[in-house]
N, C-alpha and C. Protein backbone atom coordinates (compact mmCIF):
# COMPACT_ATOMS: atom_id res chain seq x y z
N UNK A 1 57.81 -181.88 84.93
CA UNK A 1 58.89 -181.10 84.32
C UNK A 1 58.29 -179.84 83.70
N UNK A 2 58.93 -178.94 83.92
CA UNK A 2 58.32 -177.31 83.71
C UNK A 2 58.66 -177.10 82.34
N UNK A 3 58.09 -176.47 81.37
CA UNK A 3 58.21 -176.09 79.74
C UNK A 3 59.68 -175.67 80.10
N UNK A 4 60.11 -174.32 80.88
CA UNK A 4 61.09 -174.38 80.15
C UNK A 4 62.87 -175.66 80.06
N UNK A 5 62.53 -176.50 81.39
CA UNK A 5 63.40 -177.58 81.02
C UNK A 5 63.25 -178.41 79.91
N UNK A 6 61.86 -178.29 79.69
CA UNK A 6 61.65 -179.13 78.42
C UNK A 6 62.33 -178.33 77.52
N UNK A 7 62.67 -177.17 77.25
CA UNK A 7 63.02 -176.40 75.86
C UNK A 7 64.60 -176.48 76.57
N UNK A 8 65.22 -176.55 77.60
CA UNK A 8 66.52 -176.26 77.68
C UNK A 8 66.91 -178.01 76.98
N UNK A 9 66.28 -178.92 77.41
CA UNK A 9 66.66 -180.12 77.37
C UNK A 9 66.55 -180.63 75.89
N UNK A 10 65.45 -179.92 75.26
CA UNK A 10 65.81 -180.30 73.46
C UNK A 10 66.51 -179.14 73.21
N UNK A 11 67.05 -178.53 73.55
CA UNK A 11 68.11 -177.18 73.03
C UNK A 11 69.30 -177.85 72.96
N UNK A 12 69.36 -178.39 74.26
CA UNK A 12 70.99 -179.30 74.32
C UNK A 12 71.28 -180.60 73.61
N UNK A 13 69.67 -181.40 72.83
CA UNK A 13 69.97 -182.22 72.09
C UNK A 13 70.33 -181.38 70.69
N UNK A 14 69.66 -180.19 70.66
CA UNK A 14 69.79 -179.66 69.26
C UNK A 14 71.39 -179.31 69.25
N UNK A 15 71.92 -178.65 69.89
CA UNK A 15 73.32 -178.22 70.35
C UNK A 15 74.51 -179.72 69.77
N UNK A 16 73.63 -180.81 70.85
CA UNK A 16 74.74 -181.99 70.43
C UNK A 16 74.87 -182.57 69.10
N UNK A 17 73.77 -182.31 68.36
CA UNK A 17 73.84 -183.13 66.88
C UNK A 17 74.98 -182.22 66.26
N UNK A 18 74.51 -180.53 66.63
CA UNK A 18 75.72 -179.69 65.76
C UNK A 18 77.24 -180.38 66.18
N UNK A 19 77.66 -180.62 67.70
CA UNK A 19 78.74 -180.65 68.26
C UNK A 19 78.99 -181.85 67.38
N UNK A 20 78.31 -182.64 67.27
CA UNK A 20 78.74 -184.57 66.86
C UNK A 20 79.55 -184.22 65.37
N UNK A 21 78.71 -183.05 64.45
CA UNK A 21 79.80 -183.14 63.08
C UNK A 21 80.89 -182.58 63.19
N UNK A 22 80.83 -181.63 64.14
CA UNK A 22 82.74 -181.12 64.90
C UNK A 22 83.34 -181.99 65.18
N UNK A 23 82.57 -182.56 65.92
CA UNK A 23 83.74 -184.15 66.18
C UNK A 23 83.84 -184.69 65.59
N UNK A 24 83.26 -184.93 64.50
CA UNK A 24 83.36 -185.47 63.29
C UNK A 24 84.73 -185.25 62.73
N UNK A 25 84.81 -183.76 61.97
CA UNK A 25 85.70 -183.38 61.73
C UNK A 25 86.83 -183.50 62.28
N UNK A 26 87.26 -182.96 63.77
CA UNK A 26 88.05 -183.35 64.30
C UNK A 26 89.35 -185.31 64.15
N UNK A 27 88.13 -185.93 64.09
CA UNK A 27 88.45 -187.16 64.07
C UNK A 27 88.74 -187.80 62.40
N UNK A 28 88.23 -186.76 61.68
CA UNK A 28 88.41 -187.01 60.01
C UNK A 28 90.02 -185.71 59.96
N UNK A 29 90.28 -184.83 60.64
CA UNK A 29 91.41 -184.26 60.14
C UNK A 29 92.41 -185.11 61.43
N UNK A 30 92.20 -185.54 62.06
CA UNK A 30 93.79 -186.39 62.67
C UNK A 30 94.05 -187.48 62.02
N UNK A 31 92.80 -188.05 61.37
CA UNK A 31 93.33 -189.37 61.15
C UNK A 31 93.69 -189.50 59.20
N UNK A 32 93.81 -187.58 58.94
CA UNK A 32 94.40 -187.53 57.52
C UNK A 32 93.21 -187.86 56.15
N UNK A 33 91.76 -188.04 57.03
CA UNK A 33 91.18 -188.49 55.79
C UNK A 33 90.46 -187.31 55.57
N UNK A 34 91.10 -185.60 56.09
CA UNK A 34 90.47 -184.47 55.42
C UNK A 34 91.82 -183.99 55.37
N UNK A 35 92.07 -183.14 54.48
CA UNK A 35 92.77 -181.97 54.34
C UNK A 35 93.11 -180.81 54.94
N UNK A 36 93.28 -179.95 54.58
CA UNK A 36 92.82 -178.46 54.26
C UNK A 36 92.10 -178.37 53.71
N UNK A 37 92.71 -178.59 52.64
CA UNK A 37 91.92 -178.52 50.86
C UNK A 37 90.65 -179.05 51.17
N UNK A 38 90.48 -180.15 51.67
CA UNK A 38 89.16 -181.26 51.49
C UNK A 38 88.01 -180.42 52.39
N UNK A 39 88.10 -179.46 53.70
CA UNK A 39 87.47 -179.34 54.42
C UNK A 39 86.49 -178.60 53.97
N UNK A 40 85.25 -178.81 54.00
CA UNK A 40 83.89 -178.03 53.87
C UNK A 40 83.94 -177.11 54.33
N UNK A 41 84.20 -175.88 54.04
CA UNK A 41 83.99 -174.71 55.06
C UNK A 41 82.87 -173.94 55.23
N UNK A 42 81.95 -173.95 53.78
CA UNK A 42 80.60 -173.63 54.42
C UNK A 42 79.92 -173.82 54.89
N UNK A 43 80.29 -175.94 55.53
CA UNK A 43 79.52 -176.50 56.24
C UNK A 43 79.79 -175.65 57.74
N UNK A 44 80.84 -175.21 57.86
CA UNK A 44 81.59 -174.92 59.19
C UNK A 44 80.98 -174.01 59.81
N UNK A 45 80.76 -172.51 58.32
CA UNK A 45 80.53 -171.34 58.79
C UNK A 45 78.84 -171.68 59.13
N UNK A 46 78.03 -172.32 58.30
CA UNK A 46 76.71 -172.31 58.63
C UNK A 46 76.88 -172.76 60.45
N UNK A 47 77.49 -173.85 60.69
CA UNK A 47 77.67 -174.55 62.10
C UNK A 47 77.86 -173.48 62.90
N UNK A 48 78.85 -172.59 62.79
CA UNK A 48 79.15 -171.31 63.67
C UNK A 48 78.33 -170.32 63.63
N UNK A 49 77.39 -170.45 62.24
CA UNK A 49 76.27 -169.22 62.48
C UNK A 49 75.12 -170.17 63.49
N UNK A 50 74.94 -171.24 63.52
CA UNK A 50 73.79 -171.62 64.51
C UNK A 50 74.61 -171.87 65.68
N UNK A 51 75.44 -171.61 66.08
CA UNK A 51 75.67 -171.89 67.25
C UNK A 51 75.87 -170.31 67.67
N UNK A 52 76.17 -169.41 66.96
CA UNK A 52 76.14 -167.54 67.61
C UNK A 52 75.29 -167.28 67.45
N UNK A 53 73.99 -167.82 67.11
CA UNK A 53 72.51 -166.89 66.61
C UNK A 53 71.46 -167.81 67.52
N UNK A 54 71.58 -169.04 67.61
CA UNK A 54 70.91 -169.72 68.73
C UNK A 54 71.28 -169.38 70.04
N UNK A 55 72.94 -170.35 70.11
CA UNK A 55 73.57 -170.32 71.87
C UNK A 55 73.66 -169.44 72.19
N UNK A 56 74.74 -168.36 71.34
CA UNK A 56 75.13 -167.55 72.26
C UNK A 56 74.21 -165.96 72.37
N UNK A 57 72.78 -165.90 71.25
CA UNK A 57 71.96 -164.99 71.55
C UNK A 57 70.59 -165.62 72.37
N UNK A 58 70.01 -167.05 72.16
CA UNK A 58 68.86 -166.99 72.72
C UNK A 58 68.95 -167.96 73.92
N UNK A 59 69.48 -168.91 73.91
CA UNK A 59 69.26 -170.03 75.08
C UNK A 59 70.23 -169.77 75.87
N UNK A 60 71.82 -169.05 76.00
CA UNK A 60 72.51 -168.33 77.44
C UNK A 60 71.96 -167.11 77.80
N UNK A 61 71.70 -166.39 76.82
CA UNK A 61 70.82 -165.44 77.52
C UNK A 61 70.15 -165.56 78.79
N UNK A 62 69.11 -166.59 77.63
CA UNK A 62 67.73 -167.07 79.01
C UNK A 62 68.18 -167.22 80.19
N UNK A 63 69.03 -168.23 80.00
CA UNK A 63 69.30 -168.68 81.46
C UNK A 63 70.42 -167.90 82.81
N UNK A 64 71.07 -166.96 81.57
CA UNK A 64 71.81 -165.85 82.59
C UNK A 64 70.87 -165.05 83.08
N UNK A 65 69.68 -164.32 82.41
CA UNK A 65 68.39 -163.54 82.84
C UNK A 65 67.45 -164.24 83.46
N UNK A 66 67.32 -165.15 83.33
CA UNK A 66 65.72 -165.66 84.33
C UNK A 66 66.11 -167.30 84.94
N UNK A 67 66.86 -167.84 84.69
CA UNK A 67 66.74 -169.10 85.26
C UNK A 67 67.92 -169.10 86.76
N UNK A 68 69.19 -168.47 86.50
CA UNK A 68 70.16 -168.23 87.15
C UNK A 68 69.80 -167.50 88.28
N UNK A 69 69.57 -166.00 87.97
CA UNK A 69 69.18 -165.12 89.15
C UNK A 69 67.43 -166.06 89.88
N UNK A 70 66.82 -166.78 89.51
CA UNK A 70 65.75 -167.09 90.09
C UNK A 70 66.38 -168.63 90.99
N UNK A 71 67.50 -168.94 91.19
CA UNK A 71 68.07 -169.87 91.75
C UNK A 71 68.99 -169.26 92.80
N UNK A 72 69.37 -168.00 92.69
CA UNK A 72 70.47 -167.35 93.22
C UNK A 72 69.38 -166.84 93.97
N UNK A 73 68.35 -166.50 93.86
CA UNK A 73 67.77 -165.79 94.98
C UNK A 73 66.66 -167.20 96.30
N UNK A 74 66.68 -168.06 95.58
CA UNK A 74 66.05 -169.01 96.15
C UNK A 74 66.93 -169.51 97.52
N UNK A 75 68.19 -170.67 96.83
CA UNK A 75 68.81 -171.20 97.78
C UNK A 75 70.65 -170.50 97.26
N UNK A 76 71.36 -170.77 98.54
CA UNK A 76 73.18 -170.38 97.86
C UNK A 76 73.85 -171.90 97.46
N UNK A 77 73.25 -172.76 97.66
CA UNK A 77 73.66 -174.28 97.11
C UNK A 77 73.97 -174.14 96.12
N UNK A 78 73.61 -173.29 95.20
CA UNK A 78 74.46 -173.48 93.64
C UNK A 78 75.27 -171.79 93.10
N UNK A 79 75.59 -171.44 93.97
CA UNK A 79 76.41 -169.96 93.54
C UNK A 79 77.68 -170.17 93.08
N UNK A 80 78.25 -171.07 93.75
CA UNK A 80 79.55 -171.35 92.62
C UNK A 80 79.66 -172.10 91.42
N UNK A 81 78.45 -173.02 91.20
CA UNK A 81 78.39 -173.84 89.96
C UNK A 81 77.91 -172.64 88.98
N UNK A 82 76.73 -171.85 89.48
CA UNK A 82 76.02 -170.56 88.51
C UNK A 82 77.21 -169.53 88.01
N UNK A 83 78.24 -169.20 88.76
CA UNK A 83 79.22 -168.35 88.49
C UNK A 83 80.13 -168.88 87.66
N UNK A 84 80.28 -170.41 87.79
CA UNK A 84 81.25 -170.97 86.70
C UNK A 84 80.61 -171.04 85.28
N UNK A 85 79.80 -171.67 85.31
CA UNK A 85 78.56 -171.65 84.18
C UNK A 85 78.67 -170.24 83.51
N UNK A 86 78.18 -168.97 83.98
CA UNK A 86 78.15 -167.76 83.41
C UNK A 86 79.52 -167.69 82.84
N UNK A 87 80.81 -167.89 83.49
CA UNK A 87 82.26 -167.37 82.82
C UNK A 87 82.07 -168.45 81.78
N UNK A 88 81.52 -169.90 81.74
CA UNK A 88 81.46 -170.60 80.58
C UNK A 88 80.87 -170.32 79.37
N UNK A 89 79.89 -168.99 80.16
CA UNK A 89 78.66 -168.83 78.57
C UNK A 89 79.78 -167.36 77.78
N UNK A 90 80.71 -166.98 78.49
CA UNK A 90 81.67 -165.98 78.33
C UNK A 90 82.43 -166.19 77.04
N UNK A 91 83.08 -167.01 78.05
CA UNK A 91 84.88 -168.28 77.09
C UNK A 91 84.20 -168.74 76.01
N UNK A 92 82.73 -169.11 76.02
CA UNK A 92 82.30 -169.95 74.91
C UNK A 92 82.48 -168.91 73.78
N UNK A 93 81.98 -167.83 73.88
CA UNK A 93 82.14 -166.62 72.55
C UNK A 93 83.55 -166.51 72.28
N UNK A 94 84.10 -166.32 73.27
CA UNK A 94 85.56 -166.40 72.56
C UNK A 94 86.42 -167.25 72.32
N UNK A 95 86.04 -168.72 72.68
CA UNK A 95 86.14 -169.76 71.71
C UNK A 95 85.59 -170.03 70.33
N UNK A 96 84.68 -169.84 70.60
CA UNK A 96 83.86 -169.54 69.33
C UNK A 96 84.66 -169.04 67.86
N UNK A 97 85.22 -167.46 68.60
CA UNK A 97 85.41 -166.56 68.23
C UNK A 97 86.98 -166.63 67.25
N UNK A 98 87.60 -167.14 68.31
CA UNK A 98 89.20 -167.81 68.19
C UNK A 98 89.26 -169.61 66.88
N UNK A 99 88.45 -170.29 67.16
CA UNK A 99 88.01 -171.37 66.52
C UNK A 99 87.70 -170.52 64.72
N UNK A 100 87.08 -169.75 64.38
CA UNK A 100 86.96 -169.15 63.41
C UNK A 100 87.75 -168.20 62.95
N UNK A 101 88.57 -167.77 63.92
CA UNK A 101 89.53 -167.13 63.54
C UNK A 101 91.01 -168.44 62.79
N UNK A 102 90.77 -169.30 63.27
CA UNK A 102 92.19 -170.32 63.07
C UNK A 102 91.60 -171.15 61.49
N UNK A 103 90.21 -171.63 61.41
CA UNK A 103 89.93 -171.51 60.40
C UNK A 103 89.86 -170.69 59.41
N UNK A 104 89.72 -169.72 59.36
CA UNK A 104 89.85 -169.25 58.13
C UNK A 104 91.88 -168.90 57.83
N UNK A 105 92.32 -169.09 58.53
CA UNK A 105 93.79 -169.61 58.57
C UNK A 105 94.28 -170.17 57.50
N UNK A 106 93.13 -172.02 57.94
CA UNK A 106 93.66 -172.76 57.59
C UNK A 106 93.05 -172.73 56.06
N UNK A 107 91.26 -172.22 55.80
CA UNK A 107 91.23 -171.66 54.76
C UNK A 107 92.13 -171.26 53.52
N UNK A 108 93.10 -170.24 54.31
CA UNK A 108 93.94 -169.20 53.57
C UNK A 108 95.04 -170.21 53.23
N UNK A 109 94.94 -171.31 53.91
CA UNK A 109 96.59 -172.17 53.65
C UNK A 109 98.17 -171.87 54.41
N UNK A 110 97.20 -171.13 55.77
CA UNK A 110 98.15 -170.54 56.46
C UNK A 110 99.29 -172.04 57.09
N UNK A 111 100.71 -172.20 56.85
CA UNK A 111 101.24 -173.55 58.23
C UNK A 111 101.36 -173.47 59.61
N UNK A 112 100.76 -175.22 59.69
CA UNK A 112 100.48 -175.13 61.35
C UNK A 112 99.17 -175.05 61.53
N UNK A 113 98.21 -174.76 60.47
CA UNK A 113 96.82 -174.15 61.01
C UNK A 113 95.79 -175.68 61.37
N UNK A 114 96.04 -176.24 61.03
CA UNK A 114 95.18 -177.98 61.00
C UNK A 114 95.36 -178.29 62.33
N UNK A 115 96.65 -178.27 62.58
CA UNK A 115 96.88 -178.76 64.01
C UNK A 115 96.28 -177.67 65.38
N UNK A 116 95.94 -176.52 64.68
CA UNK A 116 95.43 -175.45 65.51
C UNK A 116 94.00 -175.63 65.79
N UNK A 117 93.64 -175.98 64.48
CA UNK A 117 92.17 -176.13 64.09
C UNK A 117 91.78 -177.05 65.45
N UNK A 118 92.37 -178.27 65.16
CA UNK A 118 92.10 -179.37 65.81
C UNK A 118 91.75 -179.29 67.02
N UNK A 119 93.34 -178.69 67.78
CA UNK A 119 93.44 -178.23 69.39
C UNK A 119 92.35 -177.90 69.62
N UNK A 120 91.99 -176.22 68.61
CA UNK A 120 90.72 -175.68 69.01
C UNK A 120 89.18 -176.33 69.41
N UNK A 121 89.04 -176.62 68.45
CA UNK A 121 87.90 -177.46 68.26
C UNK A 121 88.12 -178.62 69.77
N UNK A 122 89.11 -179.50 69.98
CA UNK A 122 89.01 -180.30 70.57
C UNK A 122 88.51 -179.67 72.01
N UNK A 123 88.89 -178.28 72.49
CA UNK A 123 89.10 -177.22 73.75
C UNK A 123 87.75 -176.86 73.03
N UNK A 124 86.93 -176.77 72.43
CA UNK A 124 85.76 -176.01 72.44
C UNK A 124 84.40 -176.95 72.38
N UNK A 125 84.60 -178.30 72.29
CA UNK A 125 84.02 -179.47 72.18
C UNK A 125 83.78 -179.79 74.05
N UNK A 126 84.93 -179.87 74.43
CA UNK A 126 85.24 -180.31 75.87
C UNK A 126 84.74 -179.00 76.44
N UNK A 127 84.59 -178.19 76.70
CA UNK A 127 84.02 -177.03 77.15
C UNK A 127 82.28 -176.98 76.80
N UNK A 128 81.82 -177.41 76.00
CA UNK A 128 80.38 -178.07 75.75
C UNK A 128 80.14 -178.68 76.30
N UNK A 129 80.63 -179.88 76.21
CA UNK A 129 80.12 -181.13 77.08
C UNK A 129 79.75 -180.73 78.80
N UNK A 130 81.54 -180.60 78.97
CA UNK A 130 81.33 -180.20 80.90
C UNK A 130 80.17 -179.15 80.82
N UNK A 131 80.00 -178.33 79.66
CA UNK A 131 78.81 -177.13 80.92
C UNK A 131 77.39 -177.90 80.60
N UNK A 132 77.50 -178.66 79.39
CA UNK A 132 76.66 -179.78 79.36
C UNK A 132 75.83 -180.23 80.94
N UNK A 133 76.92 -180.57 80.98
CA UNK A 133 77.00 -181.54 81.47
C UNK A 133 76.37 -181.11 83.29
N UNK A 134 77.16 -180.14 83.74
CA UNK A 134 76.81 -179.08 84.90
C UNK A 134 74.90 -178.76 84.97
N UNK A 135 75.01 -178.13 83.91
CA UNK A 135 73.57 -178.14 83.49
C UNK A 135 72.75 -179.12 83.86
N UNK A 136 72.95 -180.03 82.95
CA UNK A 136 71.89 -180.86 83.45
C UNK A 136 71.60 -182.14 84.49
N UNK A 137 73.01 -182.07 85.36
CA UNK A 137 73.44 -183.06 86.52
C UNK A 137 72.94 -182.24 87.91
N UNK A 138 73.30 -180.97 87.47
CA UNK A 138 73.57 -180.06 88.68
C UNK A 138 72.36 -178.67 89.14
N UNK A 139 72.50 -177.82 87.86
CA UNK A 139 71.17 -176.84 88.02
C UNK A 139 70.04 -177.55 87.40
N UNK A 140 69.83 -178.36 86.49
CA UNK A 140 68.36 -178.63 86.43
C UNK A 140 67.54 -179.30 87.34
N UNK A 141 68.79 -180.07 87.86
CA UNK A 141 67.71 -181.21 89.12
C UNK A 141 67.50 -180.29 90.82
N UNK A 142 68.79 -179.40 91.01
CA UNK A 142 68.29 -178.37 91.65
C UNK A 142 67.26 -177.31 91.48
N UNK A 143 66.76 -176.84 90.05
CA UNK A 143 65.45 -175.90 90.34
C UNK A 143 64.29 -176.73 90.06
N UNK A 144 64.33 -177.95 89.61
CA UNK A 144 62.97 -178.72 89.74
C UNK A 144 62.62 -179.06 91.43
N UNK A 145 63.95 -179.11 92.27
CA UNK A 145 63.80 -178.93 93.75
C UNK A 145 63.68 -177.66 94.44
N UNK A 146 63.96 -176.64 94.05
CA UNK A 146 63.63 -175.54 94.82
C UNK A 146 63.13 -174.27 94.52
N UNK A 147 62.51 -174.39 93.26
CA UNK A 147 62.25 -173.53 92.23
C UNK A 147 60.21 -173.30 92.48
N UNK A 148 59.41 -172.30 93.24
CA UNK A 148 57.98 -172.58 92.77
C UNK A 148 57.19 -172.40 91.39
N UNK A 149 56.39 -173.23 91.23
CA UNK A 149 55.42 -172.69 90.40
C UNK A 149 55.65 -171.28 89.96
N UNK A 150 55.81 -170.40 90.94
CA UNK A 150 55.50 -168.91 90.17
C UNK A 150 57.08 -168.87 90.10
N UNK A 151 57.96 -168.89 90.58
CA UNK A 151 59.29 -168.74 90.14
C UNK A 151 59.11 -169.12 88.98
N UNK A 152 58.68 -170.19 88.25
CA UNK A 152 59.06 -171.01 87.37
C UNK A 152 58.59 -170.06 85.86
N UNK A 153 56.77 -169.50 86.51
CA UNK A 153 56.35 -169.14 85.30
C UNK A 153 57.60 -168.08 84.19
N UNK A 154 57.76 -167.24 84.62
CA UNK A 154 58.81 -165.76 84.11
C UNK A 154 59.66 -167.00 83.20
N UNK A 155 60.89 -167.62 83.88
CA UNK A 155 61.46 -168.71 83.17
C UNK A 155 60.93 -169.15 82.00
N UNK A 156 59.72 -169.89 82.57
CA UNK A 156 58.70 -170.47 81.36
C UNK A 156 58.73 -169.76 79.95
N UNK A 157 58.09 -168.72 80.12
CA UNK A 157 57.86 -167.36 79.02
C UNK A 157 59.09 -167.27 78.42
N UNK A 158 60.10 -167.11 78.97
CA UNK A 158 61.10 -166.64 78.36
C UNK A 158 61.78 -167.68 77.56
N UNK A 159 61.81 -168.85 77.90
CA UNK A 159 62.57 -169.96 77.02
C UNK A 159 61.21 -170.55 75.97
N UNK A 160 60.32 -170.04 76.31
CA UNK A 160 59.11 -170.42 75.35
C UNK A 160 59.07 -169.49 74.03
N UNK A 161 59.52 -168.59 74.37
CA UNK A 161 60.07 -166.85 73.05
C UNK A 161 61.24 -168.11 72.30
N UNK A 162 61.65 -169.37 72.80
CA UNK A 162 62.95 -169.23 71.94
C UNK A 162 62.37 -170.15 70.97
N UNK A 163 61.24 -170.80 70.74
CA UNK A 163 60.97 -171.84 69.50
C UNK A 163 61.89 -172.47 69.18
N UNK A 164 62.09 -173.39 70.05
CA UNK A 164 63.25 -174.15 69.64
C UNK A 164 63.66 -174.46 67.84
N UNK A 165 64.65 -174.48 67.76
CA UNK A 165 64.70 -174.47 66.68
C UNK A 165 64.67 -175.82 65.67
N UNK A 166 64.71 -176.82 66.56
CA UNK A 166 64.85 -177.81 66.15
C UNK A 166 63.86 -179.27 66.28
N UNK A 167 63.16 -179.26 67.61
CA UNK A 167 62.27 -180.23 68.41
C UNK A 167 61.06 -179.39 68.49
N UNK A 168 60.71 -177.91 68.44
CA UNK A 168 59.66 -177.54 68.82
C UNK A 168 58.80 -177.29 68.30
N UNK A 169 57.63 -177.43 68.75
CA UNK A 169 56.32 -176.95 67.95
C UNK A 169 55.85 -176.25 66.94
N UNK A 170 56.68 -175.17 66.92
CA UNK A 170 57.21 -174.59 65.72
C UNK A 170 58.11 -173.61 65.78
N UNK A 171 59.11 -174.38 65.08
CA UNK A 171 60.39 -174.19 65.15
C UNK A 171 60.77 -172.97 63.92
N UNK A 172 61.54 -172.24 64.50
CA UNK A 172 62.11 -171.17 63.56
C UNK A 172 62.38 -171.46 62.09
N UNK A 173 62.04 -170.96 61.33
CA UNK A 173 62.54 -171.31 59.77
C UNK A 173 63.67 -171.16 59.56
N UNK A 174 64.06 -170.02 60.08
CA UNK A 174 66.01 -169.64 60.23
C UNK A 174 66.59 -171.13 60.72
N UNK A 175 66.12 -171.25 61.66
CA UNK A 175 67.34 -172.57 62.15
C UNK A 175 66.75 -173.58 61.68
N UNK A 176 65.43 -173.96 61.24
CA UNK A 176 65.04 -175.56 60.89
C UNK A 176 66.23 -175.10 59.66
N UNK A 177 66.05 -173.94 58.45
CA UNK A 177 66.81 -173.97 57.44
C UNK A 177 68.29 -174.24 57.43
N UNK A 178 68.82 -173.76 58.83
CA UNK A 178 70.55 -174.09 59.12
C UNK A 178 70.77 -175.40 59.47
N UNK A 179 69.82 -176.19 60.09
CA UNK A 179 70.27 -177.24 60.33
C UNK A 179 69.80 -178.07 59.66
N UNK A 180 68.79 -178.23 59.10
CA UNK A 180 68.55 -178.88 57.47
C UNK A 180 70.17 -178.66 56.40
N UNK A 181 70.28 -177.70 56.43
CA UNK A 181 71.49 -176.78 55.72
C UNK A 181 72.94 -177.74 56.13
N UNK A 182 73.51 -177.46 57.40
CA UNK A 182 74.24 -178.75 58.06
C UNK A 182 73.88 -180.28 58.02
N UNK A 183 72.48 -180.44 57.92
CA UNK A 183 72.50 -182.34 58.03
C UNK A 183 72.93 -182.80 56.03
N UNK A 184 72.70 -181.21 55.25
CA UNK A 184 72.49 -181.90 54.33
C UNK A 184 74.06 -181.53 53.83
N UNK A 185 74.78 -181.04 54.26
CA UNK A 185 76.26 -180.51 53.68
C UNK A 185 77.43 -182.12 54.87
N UNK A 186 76.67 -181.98 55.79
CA UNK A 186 77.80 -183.21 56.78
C UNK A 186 78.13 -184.63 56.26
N UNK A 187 78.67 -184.60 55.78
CA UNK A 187 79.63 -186.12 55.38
C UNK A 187 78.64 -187.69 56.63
N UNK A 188 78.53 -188.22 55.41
CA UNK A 188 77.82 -189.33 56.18
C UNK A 188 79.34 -190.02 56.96
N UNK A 189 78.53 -190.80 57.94
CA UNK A 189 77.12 -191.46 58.43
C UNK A 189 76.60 -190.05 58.95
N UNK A 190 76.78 -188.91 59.37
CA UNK A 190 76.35 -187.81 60.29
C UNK A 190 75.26 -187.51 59.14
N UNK A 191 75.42 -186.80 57.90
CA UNK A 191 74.18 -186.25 57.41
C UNK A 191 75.05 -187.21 55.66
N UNK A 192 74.39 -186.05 55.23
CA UNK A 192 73.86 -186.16 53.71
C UNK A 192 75.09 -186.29 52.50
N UNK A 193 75.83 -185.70 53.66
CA UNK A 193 77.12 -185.41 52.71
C UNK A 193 76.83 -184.82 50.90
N UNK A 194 75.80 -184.06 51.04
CA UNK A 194 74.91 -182.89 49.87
C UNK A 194 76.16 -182.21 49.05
N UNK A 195 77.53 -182.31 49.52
CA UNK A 195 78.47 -182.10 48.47
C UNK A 195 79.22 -182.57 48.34
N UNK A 196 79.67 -183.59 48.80
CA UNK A 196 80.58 -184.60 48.54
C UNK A 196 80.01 -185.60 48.08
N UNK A 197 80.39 -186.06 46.31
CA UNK A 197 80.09 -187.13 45.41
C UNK A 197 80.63 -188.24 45.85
């Protein structure tokens, strides 16, 4: 297995622990045992700053710049999964984007906004998973098959710049601090629940 699957593959565990306290939430505001009122929101905004300062600046990048085009030029077996994938790394910002916009909504005490929240989140959860999921069913086991050595190195380098933030060798202080920051603000069993007595 080439370094940089190793860094895509703890990226996407780092990715899922964030996703698991969304779902969290999700499943604590349908079933009434959060609020409005009750909801952590700085747990939220920290969650949305590691997911726009990690996902959507260092690890889609990578793989729209060096992992994608080095598959697209190899074999055409994966040009329509790579093209769906890219409009996914798209929608994701403006899910993202829309998801924070409905929160701070519900913030404000806007009505209707919980049930928006929810939708959202639930449509931006499910949109993780599947490209999840694509990823690592579909393009990873294809460029460990058709990908050389020197194809691979460029890749390598470039997902090796990202220090994972979470599993790696040495991991960014910015994000060990955000997600330390999230395990210790998330409502147990998930984390620490650091503000809720």
């Amino acid at each position: 297995m080439t370094k940089a699957i190793n860094i895509m593959k703890r990226e996407h565990l780092s990715l899922n622990t964030v996703l698991h306290v969304l779902n969290q939430l999700v499943l604590d505001l349908e079933a009434g045992r959060l609020t409005a009122d009750d909801v952590d929101y700085e747990l939220f905004e920290k969650i949305m700053n590691y997911i726009e300062e990690f996902l959507d600046t260092m690890h889609h990048p990578k793989e729209d710049q060096y992992l994608f085009p080095a598959l697209l030029k190899k074999t055409s077996e994966s040009n329509d999964v790579i093209m769906q994938l890219q409009e996914q790394h798209q929608k994701g910002v403006e899910h993202r984007k829309k998801l924070e916009i409905h929160f701070q909504a519900m913030k404000d005490k806007h009505p209707g906004q919980v049930e928006k929240v929810i939708d959202a989140l639930k449509d931006y959860l499910q949109a993780h998973r599947e490209h999840m999921k694509l990823e690592d069913n579909v393009i990873i086991p294809l460029a460990e098959r058709v990908l050389t050595p020197e194809d691979w190195a460029p890749i390598d380098e470039a997902f090796n710049q990202n220090e994972d933030p979470v599993f790696g060798d040495t991991p960014k202080n910015k994000f060990r601090k955000l997600l330390s920051d999230i395990t210790f603000l998330a409502p147990a069993p998930i984390g620490l629940g650091g503000r809720r007595k």
